[in-house]
PDB file of N, CA and C in Angstrom:
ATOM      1  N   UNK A   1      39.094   1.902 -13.559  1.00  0.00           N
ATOM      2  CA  UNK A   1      37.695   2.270 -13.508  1.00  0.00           C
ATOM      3  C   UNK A   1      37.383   2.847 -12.131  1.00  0.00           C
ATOM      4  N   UNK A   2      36.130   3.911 -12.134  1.00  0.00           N
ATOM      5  CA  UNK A   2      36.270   3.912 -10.808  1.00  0.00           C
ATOM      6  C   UNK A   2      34.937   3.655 -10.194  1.00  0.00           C
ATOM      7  N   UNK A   3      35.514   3.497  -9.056  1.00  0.00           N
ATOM      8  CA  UNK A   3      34.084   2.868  -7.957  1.00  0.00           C
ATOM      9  C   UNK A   3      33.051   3.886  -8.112  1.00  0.00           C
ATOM     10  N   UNK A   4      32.061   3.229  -8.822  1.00  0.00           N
ATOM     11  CA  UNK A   4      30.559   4.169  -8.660  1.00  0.00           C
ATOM     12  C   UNK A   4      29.405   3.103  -8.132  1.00  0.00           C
ATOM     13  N   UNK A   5      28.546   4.049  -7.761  1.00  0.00           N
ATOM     14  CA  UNK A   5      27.340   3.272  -6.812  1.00  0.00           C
ATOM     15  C   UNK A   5      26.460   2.505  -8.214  1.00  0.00           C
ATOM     16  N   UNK A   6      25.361   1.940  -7.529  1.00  0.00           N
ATOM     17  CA  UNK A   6      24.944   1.036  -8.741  1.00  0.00           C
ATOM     18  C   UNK A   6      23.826   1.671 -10.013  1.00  0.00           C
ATOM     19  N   UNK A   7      23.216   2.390  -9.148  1.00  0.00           N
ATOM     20  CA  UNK A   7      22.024   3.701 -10.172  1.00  0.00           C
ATOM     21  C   UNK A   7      23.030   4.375 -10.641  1.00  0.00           C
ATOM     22  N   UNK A   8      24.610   4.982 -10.500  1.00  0.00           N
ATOM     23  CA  UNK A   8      25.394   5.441 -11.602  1.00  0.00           C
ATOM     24  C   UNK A   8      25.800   4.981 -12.392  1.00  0.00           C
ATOM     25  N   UNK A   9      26.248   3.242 -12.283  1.00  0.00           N
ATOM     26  CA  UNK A   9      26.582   2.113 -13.092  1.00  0.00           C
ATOM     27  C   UNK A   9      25.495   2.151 -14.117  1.00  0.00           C
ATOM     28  N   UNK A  10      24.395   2.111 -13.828  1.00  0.00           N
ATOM     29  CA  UNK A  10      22.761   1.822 -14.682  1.00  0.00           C
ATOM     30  C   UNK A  10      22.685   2.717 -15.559  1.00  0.00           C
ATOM     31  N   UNK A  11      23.026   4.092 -15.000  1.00  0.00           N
ATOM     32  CA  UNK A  11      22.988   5.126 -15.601  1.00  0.00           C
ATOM     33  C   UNK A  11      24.106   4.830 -17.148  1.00  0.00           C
ATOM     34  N   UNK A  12      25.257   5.054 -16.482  1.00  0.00           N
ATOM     35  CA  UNK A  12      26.311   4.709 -17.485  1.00  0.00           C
ATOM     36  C   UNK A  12      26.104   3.754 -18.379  1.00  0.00           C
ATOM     37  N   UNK A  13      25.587   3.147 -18.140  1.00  0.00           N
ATOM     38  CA  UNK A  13      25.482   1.778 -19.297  1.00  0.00           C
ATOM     39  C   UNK A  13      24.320   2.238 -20.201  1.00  0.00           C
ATOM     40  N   UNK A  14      23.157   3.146 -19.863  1.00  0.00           N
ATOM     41  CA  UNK A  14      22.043   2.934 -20.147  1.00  0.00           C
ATOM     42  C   UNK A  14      22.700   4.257 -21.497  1.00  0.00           C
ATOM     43  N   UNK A  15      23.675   5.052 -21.033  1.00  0.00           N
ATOM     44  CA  UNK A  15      24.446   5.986 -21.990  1.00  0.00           C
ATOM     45  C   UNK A  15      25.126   5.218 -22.881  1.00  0.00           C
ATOM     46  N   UNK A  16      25.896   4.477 -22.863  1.00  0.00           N
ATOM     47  CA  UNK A  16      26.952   3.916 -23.642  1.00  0.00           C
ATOM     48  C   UNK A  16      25.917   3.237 -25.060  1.00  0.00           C
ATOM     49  N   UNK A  17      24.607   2.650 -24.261  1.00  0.00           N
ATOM     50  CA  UNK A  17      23.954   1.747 -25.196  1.00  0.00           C
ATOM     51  C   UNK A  17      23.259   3.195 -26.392  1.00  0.00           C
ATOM     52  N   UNK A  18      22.542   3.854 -25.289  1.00  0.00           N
ATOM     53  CA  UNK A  18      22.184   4.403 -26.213  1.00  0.00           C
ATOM     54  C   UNK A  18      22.999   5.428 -27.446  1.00  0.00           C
ATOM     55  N   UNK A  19      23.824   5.671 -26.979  1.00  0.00           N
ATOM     56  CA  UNK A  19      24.819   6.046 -28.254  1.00  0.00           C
ATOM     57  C   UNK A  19      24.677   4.706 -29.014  1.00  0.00           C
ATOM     58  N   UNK A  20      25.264   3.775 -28.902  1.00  0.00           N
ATOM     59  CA  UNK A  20      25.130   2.719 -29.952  1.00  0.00           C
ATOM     60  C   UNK A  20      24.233   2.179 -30.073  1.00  0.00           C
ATOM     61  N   UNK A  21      23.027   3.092 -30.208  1.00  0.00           N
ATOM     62  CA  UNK A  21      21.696   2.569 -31.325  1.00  0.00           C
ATOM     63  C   UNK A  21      21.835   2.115 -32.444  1.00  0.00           C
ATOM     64  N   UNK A  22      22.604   3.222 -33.021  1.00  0.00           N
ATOM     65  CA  UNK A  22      23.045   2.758 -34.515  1.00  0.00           C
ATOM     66  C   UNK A  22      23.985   1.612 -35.155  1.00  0.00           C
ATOM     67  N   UNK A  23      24.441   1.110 -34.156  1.00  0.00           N
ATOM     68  CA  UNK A  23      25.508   0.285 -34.227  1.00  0.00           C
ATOM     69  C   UNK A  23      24.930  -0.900 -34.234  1.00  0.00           C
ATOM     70  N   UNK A  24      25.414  -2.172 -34.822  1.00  0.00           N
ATOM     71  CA  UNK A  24      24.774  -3.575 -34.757  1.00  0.00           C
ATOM     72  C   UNK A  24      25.511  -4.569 -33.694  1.00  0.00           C
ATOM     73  N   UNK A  25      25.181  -5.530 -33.662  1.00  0.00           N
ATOM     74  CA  UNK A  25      25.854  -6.382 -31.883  1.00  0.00           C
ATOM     75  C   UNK A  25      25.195  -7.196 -33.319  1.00  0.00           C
ATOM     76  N   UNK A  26      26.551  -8.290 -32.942  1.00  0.00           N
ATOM     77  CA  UNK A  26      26.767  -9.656 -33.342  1.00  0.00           C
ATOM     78  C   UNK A  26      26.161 -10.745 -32.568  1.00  0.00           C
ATOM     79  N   UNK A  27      24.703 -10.900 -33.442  1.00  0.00           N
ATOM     80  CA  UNK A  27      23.486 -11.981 -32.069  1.00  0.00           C
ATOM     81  C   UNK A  27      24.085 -13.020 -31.515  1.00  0.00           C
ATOM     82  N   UNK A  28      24.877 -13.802 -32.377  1.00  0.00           N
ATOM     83  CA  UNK A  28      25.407 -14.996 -31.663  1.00  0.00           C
ATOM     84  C   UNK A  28      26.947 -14.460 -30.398  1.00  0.00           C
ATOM     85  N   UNK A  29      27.421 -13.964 -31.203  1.00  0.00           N
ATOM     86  CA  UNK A  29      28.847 -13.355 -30.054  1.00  0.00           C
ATOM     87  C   UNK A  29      28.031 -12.532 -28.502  1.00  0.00           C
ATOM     88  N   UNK A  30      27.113 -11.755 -29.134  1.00  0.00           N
ATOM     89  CA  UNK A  30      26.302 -11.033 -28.015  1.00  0.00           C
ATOM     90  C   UNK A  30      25.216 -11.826 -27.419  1.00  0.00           C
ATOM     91  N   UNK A  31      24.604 -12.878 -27.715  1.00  0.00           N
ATOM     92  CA  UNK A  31      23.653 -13.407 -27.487  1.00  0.00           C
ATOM     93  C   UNK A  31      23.418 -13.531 -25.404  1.00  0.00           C
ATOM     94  N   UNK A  32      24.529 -13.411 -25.044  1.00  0.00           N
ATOM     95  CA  UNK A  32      24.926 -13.976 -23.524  1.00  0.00           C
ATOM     96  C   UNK A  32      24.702 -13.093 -22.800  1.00  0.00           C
ATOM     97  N   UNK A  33      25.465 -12.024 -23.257  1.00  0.00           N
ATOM     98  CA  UNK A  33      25.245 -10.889 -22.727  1.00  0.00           C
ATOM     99  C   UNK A  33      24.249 -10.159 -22.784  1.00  0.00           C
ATOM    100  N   UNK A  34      23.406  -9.715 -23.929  1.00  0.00           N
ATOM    101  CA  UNK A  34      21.941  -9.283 -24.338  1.00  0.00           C
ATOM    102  C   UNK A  34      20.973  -9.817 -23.414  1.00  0.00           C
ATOM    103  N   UNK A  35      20.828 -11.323 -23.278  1.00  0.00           N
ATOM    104  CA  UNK A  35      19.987 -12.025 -22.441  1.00  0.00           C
ATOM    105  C   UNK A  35      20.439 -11.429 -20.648  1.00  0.00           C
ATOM    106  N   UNK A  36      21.302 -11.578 -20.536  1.00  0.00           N
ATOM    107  CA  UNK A  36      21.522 -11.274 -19.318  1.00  0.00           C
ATOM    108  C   UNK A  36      21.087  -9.454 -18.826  1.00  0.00           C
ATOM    109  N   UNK A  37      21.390  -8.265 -19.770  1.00  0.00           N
ATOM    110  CA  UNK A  37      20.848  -7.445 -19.530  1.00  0.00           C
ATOM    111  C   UNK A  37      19.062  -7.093 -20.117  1.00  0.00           C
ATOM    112  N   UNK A  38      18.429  -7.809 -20.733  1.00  0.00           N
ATOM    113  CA  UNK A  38      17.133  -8.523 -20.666  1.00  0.00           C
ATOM    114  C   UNK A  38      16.765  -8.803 -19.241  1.00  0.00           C
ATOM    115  N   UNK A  39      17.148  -9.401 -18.778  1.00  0.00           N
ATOM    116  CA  UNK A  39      16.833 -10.302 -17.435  1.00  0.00           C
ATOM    117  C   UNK A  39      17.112  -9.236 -16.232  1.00  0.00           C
ATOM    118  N   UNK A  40      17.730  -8.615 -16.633  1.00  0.00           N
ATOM    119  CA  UNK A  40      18.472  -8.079 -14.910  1.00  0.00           C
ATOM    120  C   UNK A  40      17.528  -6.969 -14.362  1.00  0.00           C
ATOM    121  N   UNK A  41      17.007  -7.528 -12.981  1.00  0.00           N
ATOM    122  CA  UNK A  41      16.167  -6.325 -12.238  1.00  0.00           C
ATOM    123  C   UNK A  41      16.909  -6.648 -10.858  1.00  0.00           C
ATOM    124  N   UNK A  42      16.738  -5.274 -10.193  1.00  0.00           N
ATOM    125  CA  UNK A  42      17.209  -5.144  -8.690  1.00  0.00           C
ATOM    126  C   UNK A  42      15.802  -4.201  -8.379  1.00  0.00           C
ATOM    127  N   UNK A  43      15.721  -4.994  -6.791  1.00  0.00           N
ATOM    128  CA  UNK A  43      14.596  -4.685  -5.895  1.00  0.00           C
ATOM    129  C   UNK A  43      15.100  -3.294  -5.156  1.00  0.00           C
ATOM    130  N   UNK A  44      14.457  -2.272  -5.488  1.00  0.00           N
ATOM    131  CA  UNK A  44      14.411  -1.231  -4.870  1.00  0.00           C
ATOM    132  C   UNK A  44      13.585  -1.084  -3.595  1.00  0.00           C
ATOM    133  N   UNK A  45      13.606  -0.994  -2.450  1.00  0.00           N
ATOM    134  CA  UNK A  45      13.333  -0.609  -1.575  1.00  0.00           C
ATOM    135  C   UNK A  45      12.583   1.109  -1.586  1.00  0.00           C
ATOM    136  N   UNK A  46      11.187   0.818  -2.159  1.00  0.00           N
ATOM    137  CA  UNK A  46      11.023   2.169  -2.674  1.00  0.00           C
ATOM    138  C   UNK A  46       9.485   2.402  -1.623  1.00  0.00           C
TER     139      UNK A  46
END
């Protein structure tokens, strides 16, 4: 993988998910993970 900064990480993920709109996540197998990107904010210095 390679080293990217963290607004490219955000970015990337925020791609991957949205392609798999259509796709279903297994609530209980995903449940951990879902919650955790639910939850996750970083303080921008804006």
């Amino acid at each position: 993988m390679p080293d990217i900064g963290v607004i490219e990480g955000i970015d990337a993920s925020r791609n991957i998910l949205i392609r798999q709109l259509a796709s279903w996540f297994d609530e209980e197998k995903c449940s951990k993970g879902v919650t955790s990107l639910e939850n996750y904010r970083k303080e921008m210095g804006l």
